[in-house]
Each structure stands twice: as structure tokens, then as C-alpha cells.
N, C-alpha and C. Protein backbone atom coordinates (compact mmCIF):
# COMPACT_ATOMS: atom_id res chain seq x y z
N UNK A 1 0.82 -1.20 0.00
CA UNK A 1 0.00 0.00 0.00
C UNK A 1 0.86 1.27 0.00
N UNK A 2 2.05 1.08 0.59
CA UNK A 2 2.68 2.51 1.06
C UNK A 2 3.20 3.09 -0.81
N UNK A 3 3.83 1.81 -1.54
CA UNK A 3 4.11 2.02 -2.76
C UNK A 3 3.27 2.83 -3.49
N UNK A 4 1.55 2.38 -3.39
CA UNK A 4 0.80 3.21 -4.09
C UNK A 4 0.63 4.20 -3.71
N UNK A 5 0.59 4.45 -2.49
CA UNK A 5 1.09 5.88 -2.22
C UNK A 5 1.42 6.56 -2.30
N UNK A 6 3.02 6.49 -2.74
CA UNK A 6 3.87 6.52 -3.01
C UNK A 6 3.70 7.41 -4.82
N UNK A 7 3.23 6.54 -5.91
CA UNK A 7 3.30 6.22 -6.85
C UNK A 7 2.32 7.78 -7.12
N UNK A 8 0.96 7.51 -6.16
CA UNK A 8 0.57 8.63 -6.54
C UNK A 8 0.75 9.72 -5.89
N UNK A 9 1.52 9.81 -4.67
CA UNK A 9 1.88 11.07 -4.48
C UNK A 9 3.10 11.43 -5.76
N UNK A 10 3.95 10.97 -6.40
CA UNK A 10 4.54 11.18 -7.45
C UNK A 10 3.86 11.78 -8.76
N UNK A 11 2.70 11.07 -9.14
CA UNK A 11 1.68 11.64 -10.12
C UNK A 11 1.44 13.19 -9.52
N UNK A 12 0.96 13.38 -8.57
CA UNK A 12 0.43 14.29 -7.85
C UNK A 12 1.68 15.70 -8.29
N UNK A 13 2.72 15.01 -8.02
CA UNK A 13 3.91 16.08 -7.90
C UNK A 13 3.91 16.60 -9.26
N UNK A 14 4.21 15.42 -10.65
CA UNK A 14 4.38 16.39 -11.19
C UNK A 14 3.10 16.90 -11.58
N UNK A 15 1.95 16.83 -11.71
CA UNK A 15 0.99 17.89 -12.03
C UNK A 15 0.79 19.37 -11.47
N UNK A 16 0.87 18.85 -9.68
CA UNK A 16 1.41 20.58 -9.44
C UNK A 16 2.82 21.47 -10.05
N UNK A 17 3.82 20.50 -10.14
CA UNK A 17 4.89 21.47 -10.78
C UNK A 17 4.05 22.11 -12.22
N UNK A 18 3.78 20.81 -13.08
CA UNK A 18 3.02 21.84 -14.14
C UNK A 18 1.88 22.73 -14.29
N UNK A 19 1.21 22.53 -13.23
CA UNK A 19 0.41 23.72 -12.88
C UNK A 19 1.28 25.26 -12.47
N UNK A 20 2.10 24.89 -11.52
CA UNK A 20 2.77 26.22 -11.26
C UNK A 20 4.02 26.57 -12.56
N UNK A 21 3.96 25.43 -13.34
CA UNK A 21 4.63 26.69 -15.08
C UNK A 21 3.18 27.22 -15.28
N UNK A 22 2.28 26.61 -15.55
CA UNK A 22 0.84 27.37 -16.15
C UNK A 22 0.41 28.68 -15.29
N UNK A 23 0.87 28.32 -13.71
CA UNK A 23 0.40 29.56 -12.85
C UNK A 23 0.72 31.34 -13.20
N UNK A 24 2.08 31.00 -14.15
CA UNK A 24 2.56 32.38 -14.91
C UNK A 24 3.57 32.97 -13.64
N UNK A 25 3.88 32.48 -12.73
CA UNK A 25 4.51 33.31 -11.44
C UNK A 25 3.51 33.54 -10.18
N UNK A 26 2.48 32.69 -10.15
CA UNK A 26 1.45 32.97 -9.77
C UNK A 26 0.59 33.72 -10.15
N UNK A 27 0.43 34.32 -11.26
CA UNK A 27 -0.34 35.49 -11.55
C UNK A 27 -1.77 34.77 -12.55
N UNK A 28 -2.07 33.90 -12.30
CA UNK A 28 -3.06 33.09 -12.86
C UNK A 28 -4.25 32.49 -11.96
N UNK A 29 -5.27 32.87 -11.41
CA UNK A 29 -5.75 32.08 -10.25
C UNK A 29 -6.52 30.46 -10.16
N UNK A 30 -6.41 29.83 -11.42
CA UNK A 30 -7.12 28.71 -11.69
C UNK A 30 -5.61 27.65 -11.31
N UNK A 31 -4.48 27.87 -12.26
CA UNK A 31 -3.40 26.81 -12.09
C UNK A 31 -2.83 27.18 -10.79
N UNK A 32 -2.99 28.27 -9.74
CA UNK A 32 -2.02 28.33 -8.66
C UNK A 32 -3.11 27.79 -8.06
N UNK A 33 -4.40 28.00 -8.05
CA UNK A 33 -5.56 26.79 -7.24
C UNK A 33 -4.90 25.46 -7.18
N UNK A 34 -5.22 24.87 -8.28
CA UNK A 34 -4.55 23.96 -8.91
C UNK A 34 -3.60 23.10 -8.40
N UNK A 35 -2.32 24.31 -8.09
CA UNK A 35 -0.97 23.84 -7.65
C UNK A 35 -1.30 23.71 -5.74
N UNK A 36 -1.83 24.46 -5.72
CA UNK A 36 -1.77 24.22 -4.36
C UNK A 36 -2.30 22.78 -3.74
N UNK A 37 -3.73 22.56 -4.11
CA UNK A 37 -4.07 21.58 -3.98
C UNK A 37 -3.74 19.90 -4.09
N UNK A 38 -2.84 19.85 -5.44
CA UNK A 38 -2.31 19.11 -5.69
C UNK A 38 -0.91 18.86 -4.77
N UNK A 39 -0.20 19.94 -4.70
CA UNK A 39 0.90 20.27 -3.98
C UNK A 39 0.55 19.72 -2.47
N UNK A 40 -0.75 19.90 -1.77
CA UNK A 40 -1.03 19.23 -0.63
C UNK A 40 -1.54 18.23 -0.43
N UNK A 41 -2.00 17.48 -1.40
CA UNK A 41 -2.10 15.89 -1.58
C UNK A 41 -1.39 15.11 -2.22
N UNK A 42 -0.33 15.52 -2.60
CA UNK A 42 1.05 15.21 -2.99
C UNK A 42 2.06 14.84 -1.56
N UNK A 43 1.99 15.81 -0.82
CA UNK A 43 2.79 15.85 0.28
C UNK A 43 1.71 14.86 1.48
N UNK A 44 0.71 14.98 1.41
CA UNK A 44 0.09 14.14 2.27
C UNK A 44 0.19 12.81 1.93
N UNK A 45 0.29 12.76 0.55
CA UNK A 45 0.46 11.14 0.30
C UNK A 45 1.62 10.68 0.75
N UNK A 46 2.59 11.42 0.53
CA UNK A 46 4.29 10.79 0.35
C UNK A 46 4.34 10.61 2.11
N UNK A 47 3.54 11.53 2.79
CA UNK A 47 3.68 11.47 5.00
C UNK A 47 3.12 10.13 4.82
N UNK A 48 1.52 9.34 4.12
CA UNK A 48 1.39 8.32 4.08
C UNK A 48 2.46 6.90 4.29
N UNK A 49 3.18 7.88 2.90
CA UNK A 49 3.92 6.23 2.23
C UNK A 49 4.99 6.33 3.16
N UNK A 50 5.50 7.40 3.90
CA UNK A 50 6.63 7.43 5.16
C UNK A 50 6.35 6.61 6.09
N UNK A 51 5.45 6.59 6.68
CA UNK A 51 4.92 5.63 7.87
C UNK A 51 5.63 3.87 7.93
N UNK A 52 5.71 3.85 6.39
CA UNK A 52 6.22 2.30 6.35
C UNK A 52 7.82 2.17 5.56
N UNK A 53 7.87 3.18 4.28
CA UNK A 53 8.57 2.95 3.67
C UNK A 53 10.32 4.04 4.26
N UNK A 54 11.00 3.63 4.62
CA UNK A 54 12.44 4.81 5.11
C UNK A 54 12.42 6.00 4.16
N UNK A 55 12.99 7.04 4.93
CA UNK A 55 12.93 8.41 4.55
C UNK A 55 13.83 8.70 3.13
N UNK A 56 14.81 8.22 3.17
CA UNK A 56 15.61 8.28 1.97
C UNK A 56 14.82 7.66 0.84
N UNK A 57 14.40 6.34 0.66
CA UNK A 57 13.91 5.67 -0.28
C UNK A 57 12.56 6.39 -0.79
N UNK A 58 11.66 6.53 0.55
CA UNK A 58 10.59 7.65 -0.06
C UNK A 58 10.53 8.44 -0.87
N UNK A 59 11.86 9.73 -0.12
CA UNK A 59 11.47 11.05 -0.86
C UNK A 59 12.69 10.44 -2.55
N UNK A 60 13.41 10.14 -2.19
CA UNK A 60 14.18 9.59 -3.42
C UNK A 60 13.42 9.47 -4.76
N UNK A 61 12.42 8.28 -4.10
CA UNK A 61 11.13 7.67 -5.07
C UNK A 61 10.64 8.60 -6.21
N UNK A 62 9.72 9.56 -5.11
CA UNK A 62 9.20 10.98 -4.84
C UNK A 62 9.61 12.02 -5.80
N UNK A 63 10.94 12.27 -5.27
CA UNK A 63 11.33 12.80 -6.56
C UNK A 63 11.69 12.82 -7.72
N UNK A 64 11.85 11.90 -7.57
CA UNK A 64 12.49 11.18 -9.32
C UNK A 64 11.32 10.85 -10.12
N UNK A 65 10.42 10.26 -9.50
CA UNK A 65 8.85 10.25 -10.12
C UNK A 65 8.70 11.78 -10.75
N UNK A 66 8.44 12.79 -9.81
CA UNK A 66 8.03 14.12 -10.13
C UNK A 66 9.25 14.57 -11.29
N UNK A 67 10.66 14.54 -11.26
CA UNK A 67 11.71 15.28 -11.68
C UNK A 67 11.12 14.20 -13.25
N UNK A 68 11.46 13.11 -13.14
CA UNK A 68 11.67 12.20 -15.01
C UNK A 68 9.92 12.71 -15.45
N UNK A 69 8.96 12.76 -14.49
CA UNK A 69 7.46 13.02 -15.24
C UNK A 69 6.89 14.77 -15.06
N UNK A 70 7.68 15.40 -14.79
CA UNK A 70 8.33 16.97 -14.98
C UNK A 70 8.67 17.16 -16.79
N UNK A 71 9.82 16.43 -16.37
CA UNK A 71 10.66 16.60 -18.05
C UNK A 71 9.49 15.82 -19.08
N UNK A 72 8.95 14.69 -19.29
CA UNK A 72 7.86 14.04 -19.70
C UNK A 72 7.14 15.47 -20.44
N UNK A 73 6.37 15.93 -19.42
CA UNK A 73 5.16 16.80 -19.27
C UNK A 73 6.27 17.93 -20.37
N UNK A 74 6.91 18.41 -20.09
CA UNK A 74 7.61 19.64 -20.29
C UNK A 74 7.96 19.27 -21.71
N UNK A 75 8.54 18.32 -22.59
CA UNK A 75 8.88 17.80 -23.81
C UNK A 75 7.72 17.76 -24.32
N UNK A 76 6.30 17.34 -23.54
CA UNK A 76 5.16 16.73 -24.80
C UNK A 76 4.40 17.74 -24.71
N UNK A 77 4.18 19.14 -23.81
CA UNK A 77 3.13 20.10 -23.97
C UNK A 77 4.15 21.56 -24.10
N UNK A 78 5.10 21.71 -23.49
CA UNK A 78 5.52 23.10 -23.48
C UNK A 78 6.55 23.28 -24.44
N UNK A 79 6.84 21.79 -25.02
CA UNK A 79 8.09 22.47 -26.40
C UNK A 79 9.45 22.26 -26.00
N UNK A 80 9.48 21.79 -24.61
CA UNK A 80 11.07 21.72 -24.24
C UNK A 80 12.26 21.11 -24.71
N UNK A 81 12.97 20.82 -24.72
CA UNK A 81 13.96 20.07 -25.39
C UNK A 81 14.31 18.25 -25.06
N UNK A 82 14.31 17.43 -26.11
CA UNK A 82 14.32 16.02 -25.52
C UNK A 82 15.55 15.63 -26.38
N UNK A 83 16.53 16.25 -26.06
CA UNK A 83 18.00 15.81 -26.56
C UNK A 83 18.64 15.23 -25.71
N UNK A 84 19.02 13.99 -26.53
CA UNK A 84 20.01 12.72 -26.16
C UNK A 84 20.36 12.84 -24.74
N UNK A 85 21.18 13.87 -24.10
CA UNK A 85 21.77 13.89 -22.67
C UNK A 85 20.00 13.89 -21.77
N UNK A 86 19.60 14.99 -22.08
CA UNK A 86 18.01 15.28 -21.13
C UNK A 86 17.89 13.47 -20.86
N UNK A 87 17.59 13.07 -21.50
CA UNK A 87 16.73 11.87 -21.50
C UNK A 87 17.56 10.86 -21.59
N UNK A 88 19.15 10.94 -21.87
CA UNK A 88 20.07 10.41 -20.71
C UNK A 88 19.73 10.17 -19.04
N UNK A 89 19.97 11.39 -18.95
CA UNK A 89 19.33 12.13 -17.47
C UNK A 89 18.05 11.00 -16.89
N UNK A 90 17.28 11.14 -17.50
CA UNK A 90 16.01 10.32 -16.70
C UNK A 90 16.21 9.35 -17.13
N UNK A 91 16.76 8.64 -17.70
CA UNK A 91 16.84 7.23 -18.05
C UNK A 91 17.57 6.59 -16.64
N UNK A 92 18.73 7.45 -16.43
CA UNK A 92 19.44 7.54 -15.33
C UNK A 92 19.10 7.41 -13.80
N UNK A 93 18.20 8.73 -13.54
CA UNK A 93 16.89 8.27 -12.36
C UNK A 93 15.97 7.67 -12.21
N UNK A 94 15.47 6.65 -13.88
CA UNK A 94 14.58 5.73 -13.29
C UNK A 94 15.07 4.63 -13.15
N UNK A 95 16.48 4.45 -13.63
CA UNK A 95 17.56 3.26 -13.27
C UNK A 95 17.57 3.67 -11.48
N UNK A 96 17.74 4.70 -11.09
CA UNK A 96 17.86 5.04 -9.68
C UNK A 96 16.37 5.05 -8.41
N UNK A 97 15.66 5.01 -9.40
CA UNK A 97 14.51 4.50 -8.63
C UNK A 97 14.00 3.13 -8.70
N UNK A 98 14.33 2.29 -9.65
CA UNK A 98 14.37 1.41 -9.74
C UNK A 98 15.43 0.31 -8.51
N UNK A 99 16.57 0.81 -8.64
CA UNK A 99 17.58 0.48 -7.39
C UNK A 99 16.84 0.60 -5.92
N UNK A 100 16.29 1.75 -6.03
CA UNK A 100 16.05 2.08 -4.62
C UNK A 100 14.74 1.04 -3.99
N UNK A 101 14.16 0.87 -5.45
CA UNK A 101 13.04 -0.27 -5.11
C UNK A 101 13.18 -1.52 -4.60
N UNK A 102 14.05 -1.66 -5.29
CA UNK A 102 15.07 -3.16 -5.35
C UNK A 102 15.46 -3.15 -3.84
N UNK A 103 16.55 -1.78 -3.73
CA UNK A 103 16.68 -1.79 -1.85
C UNK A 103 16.08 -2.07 -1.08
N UNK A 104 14.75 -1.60 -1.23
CA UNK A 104 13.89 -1.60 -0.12
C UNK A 104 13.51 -2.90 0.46
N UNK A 105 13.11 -3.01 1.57
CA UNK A 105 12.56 -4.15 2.36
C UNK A 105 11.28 -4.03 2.85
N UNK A 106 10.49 -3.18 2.43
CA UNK A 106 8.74 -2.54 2.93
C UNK A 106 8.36 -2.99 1.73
């Protein structure tokens, strides 16, 4: 259970990050709604998946979910760049979340 937790406090993350590019600096009041909300059931999930899973492996998880489905989001709607190293890069942290899975004992 703590995994799915886990999994979707990660979903969670990156949608608020891409809400707060859409927020404009905040100057938008629908995507900083948005971000907030998400942003606090994001973080409530991941206190969830803490309860069972160690602090390192969590937020590790956590972020690498949000950071590789950040770049995702950012390549397929905002135009960003998906050259060879970028996606080096996350190939890299989901090899590293993958490890950390492997680590775990929860």
C-alpha cells in the first residue's frame, strides 16, 4: 500500500509542478488553485507512504517520479527540449529509482 502511495503522491507532484509553469509566477488564479491543492495531496500522500517505507527511499522515489514526469510533461506540452543527454538524465533516475526499489525491504 505505502508504494501506491507513493506512486501517486509522485503523479500528484508532477501535475502541481506543471500547474505552477501554467500559474505564470502565480499570476493566474485557476493553475495556482490547482498547484496548491495538488501540492497538498502530494505531500500528504508521500507522509502516508513514510509511515512504512524509510525516509531516503521515499522522498528519493518521490522525486524522481516528479523530476523524469516533470521533463515528460515539459517535452510533450511546453516544447522543451528532448535531446540525447536530457533523456540520458532520466533514463538515469529511473535506473535510480528502480535500485532504490530493489533496496527496499517494505
Amino acid at each position: 500500500m505505502a508504494w501506491i502511495l507513493l506512486l501517486l503522491a509522485g503523479m500528484f507532484e508532477i501535475v502541481w509542478a506543471s500547474a505552477m509553469k501554467l500559474s505564470a509566477g502565480f499570476t493566474r488564479p485557476v493553475p495556482t488553485a490547482a498547484m496548491i491543492v495538488f501540492m497538498f495531496a502530494s505531500f500528504f500522500l508521500l507522509a502516508g507512504a513514510m509511515r512504512t517505507l524509510p525516509l531516503g527511499t521515499a522522498y528519493a522515489v518521490w522525486t524522481g517520479i516528479g523530476a523524469v514526469g516533470a521533463l515528460v510533461v515539459g517535452i510533450a506540452f511546453f516544447g522543451e527540449s528532448a535531446s540525447p543527454m536530457r533523456l540520458a538524465a532520466a533514463a538515469m533516475i529511473v535506473g535510480g529509482i528502480a535500485l532504490m526499489k530493489l533496496a527496499s525491504t517494505s
